[in-house]
N, C-alpha and C. Protein backbone atom coordinates (compact mmCIF):
# COMPACT_ATOMS: atom_id res chain seq x y z
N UNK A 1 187.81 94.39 142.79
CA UNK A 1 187.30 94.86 144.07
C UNK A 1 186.22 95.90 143.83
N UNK A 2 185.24 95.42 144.79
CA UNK A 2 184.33 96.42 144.47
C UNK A 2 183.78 97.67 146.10
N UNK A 3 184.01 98.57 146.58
CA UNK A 3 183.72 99.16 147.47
C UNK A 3 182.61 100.05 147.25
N UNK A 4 181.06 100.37 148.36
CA UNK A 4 180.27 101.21 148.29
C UNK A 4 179.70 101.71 149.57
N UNK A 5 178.68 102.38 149.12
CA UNK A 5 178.17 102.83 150.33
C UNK A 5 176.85 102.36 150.09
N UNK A 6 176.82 101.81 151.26
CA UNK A 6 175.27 101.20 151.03
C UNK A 6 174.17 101.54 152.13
N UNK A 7 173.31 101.40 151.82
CA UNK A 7 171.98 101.59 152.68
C UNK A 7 170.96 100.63 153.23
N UNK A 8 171.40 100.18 154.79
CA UNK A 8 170.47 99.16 154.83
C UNK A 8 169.47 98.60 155.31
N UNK A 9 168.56 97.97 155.24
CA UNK A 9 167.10 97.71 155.04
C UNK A 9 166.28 97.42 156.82
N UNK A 10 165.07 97.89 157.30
CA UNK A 10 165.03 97.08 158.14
C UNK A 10 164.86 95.58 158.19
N UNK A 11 164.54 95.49 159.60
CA UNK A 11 164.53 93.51 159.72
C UNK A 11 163.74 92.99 159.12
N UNK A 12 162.28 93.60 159.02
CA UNK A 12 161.32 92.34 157.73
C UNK A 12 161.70 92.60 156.08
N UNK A 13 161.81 94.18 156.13
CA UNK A 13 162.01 93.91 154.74
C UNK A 13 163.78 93.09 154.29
N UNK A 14 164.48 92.94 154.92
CA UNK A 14 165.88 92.26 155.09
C UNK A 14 165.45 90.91 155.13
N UNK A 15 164.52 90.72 156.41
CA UNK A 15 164.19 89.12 155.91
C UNK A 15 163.60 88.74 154.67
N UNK A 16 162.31 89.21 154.53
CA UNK A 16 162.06 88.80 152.78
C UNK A 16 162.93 88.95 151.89
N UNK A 17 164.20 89.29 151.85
CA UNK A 17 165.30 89.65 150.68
C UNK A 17 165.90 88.53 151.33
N UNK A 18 165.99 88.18 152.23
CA UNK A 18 166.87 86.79 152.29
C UNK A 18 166.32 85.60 151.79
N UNK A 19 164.98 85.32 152.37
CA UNK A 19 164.05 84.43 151.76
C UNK A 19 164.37 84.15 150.64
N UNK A 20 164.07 85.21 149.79
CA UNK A 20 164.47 85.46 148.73
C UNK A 20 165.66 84.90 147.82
N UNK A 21 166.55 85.19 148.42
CA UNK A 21 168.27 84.67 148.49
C UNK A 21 168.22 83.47 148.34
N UNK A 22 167.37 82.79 149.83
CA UNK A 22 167.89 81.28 150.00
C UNK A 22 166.95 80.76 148.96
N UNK A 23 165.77 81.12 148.55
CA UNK A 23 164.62 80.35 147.41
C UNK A 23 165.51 80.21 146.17
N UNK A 24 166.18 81.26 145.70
CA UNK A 24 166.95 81.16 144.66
C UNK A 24 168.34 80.30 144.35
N UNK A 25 168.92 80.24 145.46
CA UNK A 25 169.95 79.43 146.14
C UNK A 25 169.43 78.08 145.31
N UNK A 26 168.37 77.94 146.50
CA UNK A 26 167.71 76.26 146.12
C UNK A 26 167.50 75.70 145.16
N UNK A 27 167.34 76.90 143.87
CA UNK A 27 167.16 76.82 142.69
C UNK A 27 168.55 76.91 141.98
N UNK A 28 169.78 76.90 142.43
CA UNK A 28 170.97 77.04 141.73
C UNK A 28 171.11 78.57 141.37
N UNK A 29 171.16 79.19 141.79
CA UNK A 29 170.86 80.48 141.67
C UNK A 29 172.01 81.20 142.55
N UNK A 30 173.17 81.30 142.02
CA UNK A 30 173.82 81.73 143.47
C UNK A 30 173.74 83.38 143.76
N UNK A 31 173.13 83.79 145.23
CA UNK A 31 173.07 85.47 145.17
C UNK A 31 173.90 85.71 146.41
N UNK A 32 173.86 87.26 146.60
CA UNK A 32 174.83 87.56 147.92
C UNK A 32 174.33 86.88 149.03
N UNK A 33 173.93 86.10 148.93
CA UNK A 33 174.02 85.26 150.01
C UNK A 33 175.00 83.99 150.41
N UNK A 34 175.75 84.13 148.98
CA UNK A 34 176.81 82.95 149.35
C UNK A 34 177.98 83.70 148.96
N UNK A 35 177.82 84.65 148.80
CA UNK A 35 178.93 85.31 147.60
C UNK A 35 179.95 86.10 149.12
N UNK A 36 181.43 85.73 149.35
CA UNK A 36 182.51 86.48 149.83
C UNK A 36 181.50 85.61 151.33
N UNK A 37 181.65 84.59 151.21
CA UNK A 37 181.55 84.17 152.55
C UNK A 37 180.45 84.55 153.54
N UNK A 38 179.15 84.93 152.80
CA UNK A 38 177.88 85.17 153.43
C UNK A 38 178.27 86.71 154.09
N UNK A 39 179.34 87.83 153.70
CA UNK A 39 179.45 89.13 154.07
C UNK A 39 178.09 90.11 153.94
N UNK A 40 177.89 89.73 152.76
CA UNK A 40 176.57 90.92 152.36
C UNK A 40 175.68 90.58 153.07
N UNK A 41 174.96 92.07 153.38
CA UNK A 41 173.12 92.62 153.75
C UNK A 41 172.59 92.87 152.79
N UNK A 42 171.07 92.62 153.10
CA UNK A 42 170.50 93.42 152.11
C UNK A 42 170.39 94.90 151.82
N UNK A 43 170.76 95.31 150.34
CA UNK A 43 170.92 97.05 150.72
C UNK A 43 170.82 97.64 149.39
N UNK A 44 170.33 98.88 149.42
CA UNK A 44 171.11 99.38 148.36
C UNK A 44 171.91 100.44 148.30
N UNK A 45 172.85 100.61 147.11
CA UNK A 45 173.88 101.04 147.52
C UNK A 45 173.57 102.71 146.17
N UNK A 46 174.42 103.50 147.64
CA UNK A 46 174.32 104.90 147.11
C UNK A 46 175.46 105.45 145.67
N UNK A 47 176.62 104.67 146.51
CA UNK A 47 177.70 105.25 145.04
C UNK A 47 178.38 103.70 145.37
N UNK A 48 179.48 103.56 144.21
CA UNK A 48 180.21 102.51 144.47
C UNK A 48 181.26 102.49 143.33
N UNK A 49 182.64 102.18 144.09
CA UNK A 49 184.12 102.54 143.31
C UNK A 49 185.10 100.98 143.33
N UNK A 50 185.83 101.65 142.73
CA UNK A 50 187.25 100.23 143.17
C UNK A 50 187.66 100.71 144.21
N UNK A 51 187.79 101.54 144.57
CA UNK A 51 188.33 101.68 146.12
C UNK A 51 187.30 103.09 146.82
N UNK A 52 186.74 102.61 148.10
CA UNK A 52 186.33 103.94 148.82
C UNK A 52 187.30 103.99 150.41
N UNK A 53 187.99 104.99 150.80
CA UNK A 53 189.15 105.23 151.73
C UNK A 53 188.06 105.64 152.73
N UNK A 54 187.26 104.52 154.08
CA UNK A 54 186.46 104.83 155.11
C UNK A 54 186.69 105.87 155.65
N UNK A 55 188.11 106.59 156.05
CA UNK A 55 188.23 107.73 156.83
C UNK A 55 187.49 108.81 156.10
N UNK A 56 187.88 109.03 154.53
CA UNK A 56 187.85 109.78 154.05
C UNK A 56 186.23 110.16 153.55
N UNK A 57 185.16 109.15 153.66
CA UNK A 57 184.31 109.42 153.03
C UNK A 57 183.28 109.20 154.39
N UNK A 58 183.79 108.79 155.96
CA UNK A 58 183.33 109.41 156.80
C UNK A 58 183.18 110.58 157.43
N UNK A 59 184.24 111.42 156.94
CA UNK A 59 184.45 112.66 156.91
C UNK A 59 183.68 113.43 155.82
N UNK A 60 183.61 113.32 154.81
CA UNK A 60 182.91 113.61 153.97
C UNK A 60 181.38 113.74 154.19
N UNK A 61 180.67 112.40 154.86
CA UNK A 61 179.35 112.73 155.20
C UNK A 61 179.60 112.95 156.83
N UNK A 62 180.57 113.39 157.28
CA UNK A 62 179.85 113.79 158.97
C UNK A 62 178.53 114.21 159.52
N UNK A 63 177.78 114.27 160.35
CA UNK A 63 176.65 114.95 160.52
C UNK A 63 175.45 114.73 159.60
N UNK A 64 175.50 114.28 158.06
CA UNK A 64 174.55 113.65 157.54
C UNK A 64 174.03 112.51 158.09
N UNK A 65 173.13 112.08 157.78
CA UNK A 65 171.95 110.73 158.43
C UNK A 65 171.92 109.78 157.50
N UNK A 66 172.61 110.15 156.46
CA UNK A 66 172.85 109.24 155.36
C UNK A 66 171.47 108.06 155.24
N UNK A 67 169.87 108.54 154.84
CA UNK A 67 168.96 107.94 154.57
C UNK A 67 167.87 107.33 156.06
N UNK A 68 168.88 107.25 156.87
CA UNK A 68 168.14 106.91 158.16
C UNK A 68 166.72 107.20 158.33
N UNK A 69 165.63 106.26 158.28
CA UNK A 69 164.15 106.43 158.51
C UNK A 69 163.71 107.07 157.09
N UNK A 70 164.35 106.87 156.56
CA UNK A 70 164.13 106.80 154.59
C UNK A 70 163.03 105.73 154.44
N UNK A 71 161.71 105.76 153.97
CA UNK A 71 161.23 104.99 153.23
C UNK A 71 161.56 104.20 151.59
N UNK A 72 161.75 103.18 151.42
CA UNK A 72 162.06 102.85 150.15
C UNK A 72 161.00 102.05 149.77
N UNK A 73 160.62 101.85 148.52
CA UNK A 73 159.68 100.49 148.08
C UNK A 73 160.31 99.71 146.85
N UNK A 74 160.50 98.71 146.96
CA UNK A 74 161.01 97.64 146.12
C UNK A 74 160.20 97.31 145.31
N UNK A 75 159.59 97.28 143.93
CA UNK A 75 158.51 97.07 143.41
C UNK A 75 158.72 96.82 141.75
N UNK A 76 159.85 96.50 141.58
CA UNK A 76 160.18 96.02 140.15
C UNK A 76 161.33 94.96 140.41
N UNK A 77 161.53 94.41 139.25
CA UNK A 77 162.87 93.03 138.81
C UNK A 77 163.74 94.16 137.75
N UNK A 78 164.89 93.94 137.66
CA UNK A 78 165.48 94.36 136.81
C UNK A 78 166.85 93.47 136.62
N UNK A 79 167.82 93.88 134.95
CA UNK A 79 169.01 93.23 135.69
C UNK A 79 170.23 93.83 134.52
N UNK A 80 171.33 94.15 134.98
CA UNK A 80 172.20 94.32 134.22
C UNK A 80 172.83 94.12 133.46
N UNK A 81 173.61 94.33 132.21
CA UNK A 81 174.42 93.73 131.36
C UNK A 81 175.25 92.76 132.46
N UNK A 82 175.65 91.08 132.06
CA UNK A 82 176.25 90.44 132.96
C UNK A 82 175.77 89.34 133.60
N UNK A 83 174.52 89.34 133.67
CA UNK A 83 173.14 88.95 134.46
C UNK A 83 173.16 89.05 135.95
N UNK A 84 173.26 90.25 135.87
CA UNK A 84 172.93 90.78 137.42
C UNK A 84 171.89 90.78 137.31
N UNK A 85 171.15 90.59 138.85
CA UNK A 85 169.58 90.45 138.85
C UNK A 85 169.29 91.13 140.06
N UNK A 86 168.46 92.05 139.68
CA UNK A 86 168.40 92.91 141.46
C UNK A 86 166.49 93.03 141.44
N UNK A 87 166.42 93.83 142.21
CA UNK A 87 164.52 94.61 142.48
C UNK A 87 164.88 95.89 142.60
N UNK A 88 164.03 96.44 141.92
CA UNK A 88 164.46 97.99 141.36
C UNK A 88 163.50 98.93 142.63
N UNK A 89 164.14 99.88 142.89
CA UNK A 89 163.98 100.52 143.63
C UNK A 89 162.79 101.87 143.20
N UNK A 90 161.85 102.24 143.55
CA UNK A 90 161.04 103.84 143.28
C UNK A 90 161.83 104.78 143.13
N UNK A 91 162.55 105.40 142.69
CA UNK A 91 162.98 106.69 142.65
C UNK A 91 161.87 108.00 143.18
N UNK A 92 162.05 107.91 144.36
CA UNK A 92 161.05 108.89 145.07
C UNK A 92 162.26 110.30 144.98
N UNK A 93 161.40 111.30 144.74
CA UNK A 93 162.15 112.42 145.59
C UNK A 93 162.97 112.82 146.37
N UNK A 94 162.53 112.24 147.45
CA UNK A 94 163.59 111.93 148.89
C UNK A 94 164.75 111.26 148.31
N UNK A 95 164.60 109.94 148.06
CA UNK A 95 165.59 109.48 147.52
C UNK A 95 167.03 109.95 146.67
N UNK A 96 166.17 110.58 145.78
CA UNK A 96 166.63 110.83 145.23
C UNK A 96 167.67 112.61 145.28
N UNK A 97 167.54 113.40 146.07
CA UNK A 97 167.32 114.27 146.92
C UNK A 97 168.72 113.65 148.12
N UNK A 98 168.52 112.99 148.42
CA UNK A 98 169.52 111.75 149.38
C UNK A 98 170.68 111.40 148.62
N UNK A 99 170.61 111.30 147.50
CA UNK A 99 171.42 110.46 146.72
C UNK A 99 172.19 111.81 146.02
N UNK A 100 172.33 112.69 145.62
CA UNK A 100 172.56 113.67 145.13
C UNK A 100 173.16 114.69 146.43
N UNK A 101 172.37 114.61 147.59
CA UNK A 101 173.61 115.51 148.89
C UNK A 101 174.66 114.03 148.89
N UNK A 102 174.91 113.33 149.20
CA UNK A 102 175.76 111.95 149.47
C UNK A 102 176.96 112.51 148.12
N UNK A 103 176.21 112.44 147.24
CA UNK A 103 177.39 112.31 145.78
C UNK A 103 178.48 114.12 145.99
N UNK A 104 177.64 115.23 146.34
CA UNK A 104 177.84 116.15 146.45
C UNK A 104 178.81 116.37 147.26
N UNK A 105 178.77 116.09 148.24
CA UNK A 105 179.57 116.04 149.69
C UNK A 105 180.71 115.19 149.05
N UNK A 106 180.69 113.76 148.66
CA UNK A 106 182.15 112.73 148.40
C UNK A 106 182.85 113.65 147.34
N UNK A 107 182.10 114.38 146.19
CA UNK A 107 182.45 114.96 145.12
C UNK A 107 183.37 116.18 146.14
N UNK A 108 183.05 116.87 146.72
CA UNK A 108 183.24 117.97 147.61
C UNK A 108 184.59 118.10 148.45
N UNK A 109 184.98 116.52 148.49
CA UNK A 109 185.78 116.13 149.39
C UNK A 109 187.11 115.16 148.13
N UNK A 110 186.21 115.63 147.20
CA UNK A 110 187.57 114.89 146.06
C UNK A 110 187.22 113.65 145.53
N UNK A 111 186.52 112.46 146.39
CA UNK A 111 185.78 111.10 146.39
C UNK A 111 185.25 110.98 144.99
N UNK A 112 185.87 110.06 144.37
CA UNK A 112 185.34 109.77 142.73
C UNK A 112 184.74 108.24 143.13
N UNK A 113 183.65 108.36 142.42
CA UNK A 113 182.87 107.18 142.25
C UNK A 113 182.81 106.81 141.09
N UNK A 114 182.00 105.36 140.84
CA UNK A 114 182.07 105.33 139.18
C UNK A 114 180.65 106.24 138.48
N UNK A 115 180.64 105.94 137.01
CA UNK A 115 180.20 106.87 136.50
C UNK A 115 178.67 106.63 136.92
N UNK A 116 178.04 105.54 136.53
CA UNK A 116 177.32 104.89 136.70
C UNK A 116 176.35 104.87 138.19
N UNK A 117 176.79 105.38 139.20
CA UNK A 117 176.44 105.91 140.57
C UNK A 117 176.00 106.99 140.79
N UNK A 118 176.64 108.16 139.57
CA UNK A 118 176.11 109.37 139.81
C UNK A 118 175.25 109.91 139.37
N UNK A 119 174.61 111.02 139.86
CA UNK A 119 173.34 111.46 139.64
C UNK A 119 173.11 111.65 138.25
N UNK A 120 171.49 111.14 138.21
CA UNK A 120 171.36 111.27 136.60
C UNK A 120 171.35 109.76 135.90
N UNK A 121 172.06 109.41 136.37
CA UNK A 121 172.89 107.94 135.60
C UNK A 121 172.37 106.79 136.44
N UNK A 122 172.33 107.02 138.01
CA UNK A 122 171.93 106.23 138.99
C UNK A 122 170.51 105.00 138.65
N UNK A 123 170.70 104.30 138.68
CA UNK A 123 169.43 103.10 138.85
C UNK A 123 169.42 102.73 140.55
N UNK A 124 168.57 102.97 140.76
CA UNK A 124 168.05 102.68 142.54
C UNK A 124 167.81 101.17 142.71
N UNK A 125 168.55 100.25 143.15
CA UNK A 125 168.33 99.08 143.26
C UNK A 125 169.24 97.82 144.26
N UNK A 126 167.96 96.67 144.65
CA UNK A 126 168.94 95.90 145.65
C UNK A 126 169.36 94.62 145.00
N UNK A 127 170.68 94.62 144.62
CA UNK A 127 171.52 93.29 144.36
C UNK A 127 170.69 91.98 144.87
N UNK A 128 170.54 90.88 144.24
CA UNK A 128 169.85 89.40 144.29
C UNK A 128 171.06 88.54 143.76
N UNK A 129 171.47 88.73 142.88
CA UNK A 129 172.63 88.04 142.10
C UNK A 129 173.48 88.67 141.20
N UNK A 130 174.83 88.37 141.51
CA UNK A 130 175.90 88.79 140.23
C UNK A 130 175.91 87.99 138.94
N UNK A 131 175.60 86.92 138.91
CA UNK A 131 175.61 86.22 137.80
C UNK A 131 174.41 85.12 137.65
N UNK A 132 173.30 85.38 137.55
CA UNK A 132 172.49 84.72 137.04
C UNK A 132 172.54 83.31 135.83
N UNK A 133 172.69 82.42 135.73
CA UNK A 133 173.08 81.41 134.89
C UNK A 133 171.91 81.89 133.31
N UNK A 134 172.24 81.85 132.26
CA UNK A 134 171.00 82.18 131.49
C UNK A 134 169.80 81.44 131.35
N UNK A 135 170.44 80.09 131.28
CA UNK A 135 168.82 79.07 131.62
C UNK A 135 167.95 79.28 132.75
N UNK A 136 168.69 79.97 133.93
CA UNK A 136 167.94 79.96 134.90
C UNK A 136 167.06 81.46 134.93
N UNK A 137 167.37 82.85 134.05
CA UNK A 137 166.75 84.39 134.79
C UNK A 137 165.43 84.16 134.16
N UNK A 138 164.52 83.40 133.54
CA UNK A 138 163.20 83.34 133.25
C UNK A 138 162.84 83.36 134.73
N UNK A 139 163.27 81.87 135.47
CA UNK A 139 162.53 81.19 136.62
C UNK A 139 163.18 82.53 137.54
N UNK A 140 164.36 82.69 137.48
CA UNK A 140 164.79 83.81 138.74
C UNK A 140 164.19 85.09 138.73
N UNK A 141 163.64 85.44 137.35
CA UNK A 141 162.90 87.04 137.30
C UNK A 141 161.23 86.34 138.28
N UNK A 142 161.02 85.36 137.55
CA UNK A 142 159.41 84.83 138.30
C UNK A 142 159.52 84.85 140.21
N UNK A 143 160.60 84.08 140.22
CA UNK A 143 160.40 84.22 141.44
C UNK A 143 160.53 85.42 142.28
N UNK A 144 161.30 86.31 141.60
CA UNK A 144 161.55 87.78 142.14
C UNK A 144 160.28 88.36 142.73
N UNK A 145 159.29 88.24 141.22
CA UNK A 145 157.92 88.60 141.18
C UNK A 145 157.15 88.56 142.54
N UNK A 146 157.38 86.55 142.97
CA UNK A 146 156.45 86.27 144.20
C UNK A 146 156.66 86.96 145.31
N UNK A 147 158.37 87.66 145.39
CA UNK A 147 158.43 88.89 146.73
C UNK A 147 158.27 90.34 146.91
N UNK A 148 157.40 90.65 145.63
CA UNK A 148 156.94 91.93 145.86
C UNK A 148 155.84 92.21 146.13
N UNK A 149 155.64 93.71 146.06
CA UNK A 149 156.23 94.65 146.47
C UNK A 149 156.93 94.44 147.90
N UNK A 150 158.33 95.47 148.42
CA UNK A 150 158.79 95.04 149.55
C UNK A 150 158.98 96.47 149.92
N UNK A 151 158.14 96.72 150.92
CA UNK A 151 158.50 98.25 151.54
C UNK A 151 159.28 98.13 152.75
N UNK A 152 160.32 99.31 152.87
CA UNK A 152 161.44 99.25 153.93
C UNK A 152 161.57 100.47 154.21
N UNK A 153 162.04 100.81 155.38
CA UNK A 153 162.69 101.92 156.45
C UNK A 153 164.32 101.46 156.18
N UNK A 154 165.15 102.71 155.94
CA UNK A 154 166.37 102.64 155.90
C UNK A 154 166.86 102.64 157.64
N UNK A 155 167.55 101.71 158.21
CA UNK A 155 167.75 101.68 159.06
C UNK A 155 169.16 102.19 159.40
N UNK A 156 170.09 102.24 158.87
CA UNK A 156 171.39 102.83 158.80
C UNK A 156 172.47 102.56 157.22
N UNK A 157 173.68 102.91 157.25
CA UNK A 157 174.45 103.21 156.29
C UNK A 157 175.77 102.92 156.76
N UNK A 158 176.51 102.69 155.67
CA UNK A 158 177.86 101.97 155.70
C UNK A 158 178.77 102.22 154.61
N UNK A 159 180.17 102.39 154.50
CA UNK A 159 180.80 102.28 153.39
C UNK A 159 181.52 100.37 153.36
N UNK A 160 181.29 100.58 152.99
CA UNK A 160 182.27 98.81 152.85
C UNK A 160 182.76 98.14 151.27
N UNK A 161 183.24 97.17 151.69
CA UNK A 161 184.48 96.69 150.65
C UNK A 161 184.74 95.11 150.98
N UNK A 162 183.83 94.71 150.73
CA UNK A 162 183.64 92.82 151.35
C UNK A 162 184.50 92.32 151.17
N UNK A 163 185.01 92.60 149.88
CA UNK A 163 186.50 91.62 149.50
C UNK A 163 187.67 91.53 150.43
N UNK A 164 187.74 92.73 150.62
CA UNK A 164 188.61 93.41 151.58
C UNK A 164 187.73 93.74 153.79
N UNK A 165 187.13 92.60 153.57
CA UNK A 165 186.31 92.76 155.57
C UNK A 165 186.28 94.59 155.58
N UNK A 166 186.05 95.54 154.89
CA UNK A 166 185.49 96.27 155.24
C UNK A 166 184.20 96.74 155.38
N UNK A 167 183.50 97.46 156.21
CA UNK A 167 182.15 97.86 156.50
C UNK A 167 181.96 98.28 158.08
N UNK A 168 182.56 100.35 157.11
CA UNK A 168 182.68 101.22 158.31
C UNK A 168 181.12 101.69 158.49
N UNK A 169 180.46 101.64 159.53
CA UNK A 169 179.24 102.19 159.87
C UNK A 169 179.41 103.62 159.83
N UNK A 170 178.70 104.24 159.01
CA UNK A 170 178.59 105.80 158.83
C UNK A 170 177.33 106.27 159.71
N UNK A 171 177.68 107.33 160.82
CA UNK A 171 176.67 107.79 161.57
C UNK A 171 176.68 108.93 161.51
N UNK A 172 175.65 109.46 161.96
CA UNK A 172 175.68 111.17 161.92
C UNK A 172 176.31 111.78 162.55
């Protein structure tokens, strides 16, 4: 199980990440777009645990805006041990600045995330696929290519846990 908090995209830049999705799809490529029953948005995500407890980490950011009207720009391919395949995110200031009150506050409130989420350690980026086939991440990094750059407005925030139908809307 995987639970986070994620951040998510407006409507064009959400549509080109789907595009995206389904081009790769077509290509055998399976991304969150089929993955847990078509649950996932496009997003990226701030921290992420085996378990995040919604009460507890709504409370935690109360009154924060958690990224709201955040500019992001999507402007690299990247991909993880595993063949995760995502588009790497700018590490702007703000962002980053964002990402560090968020960790502060869950930290604040007891909220352990994995290591890998926290500041310092963080890679800024939006999920495309968990498992990339290996014959296929040549053609899947290329096509990544044809949807950039993708600039977005953070439109709101969420903790959720797909496996488990969670995805509590975090508001200020």
């Amino acid at each position: 199980m995987v639970a986070a908090i994620e951040l998510y995209l407006d409507v064009d830049a959400s549509r080109r990440v789907r595009k995206l999705w389904q081009a790769l799809e077509e290509e055998g490529v399976q991304t969150l777009a089929s993955l847990l029953d078509e649950r996932h948005r496009p997003h990226v995500s701030l921290a992420a645990a085996r378990r995040l407890e919604p009460k507890a980490v709504t409370a935690a950011l109360a009154g924060h805006a958690v990224g709201r009207g955040l500019t992001v720009e999507l402007d690299f391919v990247g991909q993880f041990i595993g063949r995760v395949l995502w588009l790497g995110v700018t590490p702007t200031l703000e962002l980053l600045e964002l990402h560090r009150a968020v960790h502060d506050r869950l930290a604040g409130h007891g909220i352990e995330v994995w290591e890998h989420y926290r500041p310092g350690r963080w890679v800024p980026h939006c999920t495309i696929s968990m498992r990339v086939p290996n014959p296929l991440m040549g053609a899947a990094v290329r096509r990544c290519l044809e949807f950039l750059p993708i600039r977005a407005t953070v439109t709101g925030a969420a903790v959720t846990d797909h496996a488990n139908d969670v995805a509590q809307t975090l508001t200020p």
